[in-house]
C-alpha atoms as a PDB file:
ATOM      1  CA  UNK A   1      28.353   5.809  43.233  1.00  0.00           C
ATOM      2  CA  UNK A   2      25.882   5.291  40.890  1.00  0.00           C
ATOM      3  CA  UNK A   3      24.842   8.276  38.488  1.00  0.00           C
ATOM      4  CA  UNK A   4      20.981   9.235  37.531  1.00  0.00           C
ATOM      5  CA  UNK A   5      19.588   8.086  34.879  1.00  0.00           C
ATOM      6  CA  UNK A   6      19.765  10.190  31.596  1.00  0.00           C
ATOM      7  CA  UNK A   7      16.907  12.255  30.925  1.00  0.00           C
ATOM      8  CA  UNK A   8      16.243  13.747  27.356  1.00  0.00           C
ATOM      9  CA  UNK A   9      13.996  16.634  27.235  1.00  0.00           C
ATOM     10  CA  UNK A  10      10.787  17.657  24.544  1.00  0.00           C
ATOM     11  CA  UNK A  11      12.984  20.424  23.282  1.00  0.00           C
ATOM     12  CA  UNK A  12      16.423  18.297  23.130  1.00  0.00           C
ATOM     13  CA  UNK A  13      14.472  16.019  21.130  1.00  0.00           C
ATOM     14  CA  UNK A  14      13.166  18.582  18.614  1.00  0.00           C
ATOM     15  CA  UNK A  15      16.593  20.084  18.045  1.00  0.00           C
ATOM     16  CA  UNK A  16      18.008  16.655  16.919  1.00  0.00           C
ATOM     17  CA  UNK A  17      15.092  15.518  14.960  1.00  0.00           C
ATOM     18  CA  UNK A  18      15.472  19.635  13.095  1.00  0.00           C
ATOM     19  CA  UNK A  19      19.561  18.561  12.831  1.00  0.00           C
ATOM     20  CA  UNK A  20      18.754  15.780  11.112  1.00  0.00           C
ATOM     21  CA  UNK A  21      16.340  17.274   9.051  1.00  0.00           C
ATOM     22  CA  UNK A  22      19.269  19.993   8.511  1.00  0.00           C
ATOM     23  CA  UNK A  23      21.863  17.185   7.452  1.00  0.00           C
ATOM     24  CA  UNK A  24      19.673  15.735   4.804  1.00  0.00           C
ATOM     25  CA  UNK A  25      18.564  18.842   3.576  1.00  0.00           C
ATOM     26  CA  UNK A  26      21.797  19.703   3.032  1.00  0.00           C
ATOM     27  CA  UNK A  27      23.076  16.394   1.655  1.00  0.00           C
ATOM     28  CA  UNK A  28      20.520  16.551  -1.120  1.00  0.00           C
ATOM     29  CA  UNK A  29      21.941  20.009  -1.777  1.00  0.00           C
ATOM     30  CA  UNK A  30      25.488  18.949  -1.585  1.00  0.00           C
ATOM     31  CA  UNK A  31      25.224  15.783  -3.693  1.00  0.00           C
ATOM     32  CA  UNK A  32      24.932  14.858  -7.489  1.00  0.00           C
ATOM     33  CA  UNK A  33      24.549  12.158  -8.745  1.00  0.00           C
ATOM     34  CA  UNK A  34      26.098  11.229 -12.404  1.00  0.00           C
ATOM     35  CA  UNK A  35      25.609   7.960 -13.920  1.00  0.00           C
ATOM     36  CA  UNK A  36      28.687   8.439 -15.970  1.00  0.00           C
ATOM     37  CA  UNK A  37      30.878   8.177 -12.741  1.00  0.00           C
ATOM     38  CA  UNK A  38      29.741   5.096 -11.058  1.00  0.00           C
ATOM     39  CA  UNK A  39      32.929   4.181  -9.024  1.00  0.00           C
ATOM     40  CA  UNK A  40      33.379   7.931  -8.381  1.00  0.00           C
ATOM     41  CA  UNK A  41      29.920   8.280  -7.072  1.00  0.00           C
ATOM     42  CA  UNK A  42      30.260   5.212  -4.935  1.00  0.00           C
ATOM     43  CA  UNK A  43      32.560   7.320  -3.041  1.00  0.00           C
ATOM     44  CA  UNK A  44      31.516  10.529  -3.170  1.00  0.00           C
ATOM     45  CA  UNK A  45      27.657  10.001  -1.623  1.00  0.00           C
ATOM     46  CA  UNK A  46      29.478   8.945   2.119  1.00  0.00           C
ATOM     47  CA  UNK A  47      31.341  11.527   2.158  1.00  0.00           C
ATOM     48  CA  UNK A  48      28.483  14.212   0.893  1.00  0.00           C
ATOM     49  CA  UNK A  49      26.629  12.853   4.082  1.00  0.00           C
ATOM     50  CA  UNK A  50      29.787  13.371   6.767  1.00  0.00           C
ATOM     51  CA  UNK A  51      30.432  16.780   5.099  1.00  0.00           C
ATOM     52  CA  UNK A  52      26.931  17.909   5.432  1.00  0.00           C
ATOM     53  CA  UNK A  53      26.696  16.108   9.142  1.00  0.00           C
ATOM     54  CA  UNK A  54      30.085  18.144  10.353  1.00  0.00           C
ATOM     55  CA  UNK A  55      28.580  21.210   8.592  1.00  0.00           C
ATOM     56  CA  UNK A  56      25.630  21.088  10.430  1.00  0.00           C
ATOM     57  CA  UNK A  57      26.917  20.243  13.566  1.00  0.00           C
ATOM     58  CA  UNK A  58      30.072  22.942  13.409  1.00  0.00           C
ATOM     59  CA  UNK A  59      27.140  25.783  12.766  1.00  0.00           C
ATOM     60  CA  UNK A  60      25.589  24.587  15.793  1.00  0.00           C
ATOM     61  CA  UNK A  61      28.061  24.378  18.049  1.00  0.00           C
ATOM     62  CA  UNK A  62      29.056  27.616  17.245  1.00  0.00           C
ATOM     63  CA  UNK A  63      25.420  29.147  17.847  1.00  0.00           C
ATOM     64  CA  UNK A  64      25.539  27.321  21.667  1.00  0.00           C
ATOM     65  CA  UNK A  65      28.960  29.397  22.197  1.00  0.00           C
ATOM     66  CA  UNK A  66      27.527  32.508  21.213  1.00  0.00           C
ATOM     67  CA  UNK A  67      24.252  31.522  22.890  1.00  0.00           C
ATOM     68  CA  UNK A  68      25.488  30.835  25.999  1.00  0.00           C
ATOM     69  CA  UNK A  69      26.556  34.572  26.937  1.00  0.00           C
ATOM     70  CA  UNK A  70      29.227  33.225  29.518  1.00  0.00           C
ATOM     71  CA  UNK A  71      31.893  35.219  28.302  1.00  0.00           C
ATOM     72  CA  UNK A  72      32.594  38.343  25.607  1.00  0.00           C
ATOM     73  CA  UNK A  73      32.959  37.999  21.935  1.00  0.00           C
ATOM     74  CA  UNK A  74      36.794  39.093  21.983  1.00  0.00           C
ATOM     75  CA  UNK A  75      37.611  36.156  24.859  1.00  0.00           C
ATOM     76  CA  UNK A  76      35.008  33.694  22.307  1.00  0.00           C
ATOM     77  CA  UNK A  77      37.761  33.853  19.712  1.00  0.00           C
ATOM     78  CA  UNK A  78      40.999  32.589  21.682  1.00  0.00           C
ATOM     79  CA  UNK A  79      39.351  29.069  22.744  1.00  0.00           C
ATOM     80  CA  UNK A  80      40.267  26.598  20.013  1.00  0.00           C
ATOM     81  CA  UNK A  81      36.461  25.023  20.473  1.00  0.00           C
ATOM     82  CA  UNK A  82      34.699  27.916  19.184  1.00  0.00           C
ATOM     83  CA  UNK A  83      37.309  29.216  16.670  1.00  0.00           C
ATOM     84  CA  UNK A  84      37.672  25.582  14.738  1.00  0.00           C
ATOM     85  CA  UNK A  85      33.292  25.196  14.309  1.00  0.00           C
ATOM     86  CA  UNK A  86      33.175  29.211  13.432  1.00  0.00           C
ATOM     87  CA  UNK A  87      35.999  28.650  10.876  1.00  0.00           C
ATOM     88  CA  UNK A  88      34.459  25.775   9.455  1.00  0.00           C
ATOM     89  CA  UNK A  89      31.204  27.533   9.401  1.00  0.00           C
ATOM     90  CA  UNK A  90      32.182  30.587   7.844  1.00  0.00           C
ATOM     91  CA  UNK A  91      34.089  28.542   5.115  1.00  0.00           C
ATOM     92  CA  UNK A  92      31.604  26.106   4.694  1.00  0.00           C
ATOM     93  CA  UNK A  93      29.207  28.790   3.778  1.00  0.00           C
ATOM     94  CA  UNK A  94      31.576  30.335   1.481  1.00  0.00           C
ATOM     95  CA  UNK A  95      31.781  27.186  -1.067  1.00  0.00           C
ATOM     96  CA  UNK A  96      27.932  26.256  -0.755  1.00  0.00           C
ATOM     97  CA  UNK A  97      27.434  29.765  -1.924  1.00  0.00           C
ATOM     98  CA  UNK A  98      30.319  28.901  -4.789  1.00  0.00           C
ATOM     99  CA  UNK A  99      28.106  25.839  -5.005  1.00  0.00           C
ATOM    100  CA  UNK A 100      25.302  27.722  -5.734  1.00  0.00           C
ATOM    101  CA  UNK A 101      26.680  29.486  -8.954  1.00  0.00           C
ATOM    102  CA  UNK A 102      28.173  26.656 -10.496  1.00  0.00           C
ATOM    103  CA  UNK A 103      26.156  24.169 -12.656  1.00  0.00           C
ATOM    104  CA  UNK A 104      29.270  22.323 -14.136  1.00  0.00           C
ATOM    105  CA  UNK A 105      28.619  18.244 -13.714  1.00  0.00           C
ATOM    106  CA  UNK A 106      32.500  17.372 -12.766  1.00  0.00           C
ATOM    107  CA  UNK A 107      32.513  20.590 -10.063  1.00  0.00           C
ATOM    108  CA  UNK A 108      29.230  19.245  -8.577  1.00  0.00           C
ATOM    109  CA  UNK A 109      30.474  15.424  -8.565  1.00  0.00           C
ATOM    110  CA  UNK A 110      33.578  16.624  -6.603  1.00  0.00           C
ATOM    111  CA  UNK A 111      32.371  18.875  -4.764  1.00  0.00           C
ATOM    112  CA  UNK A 112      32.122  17.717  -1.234  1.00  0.00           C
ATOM    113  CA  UNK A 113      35.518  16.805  -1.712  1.00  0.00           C
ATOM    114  CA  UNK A 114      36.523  20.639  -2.258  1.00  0.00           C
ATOM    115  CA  UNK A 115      34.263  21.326   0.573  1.00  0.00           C
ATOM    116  CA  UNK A 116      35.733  19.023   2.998  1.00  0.00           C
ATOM    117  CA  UNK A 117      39.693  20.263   1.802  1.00  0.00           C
ATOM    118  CA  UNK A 118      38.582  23.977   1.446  1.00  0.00           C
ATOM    119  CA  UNK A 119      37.099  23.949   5.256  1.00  0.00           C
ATOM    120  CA  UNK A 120      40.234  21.404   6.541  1.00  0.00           C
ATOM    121  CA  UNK A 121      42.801  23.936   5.448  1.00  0.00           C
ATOM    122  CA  UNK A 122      40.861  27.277   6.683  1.00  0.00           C
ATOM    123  CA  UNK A 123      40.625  25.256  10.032  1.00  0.00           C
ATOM    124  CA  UNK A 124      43.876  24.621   9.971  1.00  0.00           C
ATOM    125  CA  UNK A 125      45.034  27.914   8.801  1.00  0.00           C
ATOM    126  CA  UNK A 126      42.796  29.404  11.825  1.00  0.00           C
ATOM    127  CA  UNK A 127      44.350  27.572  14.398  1.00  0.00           C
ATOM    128  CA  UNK A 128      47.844  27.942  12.941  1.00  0.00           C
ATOM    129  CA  UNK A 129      47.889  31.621  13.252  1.00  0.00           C
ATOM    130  CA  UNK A 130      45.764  31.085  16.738  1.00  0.00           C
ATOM    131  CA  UNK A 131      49.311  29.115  17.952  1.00  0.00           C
ATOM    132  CA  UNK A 132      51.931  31.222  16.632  1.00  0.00           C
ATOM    133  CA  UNK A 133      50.257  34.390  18.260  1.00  0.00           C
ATOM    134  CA  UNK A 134      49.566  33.182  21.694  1.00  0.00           C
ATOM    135  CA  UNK A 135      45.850  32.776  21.592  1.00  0.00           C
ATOM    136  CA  UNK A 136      45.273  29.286  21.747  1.00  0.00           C
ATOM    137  CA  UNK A 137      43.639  28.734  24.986  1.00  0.00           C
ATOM    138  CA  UNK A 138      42.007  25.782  25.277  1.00  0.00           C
ATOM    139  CA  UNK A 139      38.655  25.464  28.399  1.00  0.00           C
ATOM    140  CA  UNK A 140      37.985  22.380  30.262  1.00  0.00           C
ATOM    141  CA  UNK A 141      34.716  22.118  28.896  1.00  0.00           C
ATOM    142  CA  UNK A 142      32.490  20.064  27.091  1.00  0.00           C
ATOM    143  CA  UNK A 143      32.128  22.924  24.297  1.00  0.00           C
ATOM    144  CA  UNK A 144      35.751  23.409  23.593  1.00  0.00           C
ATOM    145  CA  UNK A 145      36.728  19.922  23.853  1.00  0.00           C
ATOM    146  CA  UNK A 146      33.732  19.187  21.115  1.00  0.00           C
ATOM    147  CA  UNK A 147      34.655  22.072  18.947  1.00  0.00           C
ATOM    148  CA  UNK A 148      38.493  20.896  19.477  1.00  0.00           C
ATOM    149  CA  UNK A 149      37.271  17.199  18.319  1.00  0.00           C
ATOM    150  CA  UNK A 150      34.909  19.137  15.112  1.00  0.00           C
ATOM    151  CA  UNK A 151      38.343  21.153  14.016  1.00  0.00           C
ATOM    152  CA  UNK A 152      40.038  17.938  14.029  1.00  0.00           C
ATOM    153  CA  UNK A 153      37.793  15.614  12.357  1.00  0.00           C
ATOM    154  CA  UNK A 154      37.940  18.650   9.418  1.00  0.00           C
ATOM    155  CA  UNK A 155      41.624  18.446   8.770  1.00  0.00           C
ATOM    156  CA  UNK A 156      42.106  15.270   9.113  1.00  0.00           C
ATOM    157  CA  UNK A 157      39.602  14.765   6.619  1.00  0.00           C
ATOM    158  CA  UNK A 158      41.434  17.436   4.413  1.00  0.00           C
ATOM    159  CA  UNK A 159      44.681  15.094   5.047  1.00  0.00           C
ATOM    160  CA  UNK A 160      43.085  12.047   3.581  1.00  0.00           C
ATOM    161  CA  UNK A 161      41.522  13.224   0.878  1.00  0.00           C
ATOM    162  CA  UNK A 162      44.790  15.115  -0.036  1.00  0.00           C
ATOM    163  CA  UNK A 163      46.675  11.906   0.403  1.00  0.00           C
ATOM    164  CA  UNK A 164      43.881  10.193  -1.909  1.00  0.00           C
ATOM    165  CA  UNK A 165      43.832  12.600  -4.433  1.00  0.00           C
ATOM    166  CA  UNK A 166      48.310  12.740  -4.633  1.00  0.00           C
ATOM    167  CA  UNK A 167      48.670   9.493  -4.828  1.00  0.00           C
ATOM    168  CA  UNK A 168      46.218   8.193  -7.270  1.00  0.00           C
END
């Protein structure tokens, strides 16, 4: 059986080129660079750009859940898709407004680093206390299961870059 051919739309166009647009935006925010740190900064500018791409991506994600109207609010939280990108969201936006405040050189080298651990662990913490309490129910959908694969592309970020930073 063969499928149709895939057809991408004016306004599915727009929305990518305006994610993009959001990713770099938010890279040049995210990132400094310091000449001092060479090796460090080698590093550090990949990961500003994956950070600020799952950032990006998590807060939209979460805006097609709550867009959608398919179901309530209260039945929104129990699906590990929308929980893991709202988590992430919400603690995402809690460091770049620590960001903000903080004109320190070694805090703003680092700081995707924090970023990426910081949102790793409240995602994890989310859908820790999700399990334990029963409300971890996962939809056969393309939402959850990207929102599932967002949630666990942010701790096993945090993982790595804990295992980097323990074992240096």
């Amino acid at each position: 059986m063969r499928r149709p051919p895939l057809r991408i739309s004016l306004p599915a166009t727009m929305i990518a080129i305006a994610q993009f647009a959001a990713i770099f935006a938010l890279h040049k925010l995210t990132h400094y660079h310091n000449d001092n740190n060479y090796i460090l900064s080698i590093f550090i500018n990949p990961l500003s750009i994956a950070t600020s791409s799952l950032v990006v991506l998590n807060t939209s994600l979460t805006l097609m859940w709550l867009g959608a109207g398919s179901m309530p609010a209260r039945h929104l939280v129990r699906h590990p898709g929308f929980s893991g990108p709202a988590i992430a969201s919400l603690a995402s936006s809690c460091m770049l407004f620590l960001r903000a405040g903080i004109h320190d050189p070694d805090f703003l080298l680092v700081f995707p680093m924090l970023l990426w651990g910081f949102t790793g662990t409240a995602v994890a913490a989310g859908w820790l206390l999700m399990a334990l309490t029963d409300l971890w129910w996962p939809v056969p959908c393309w939402k959850d299961k990207a929102g599932r694969l967002l949630g666990f592309l942010w701790l096993s970020g945090a993982i790595v870059l804990w295992f980097i930073v323990s074992v240096r």
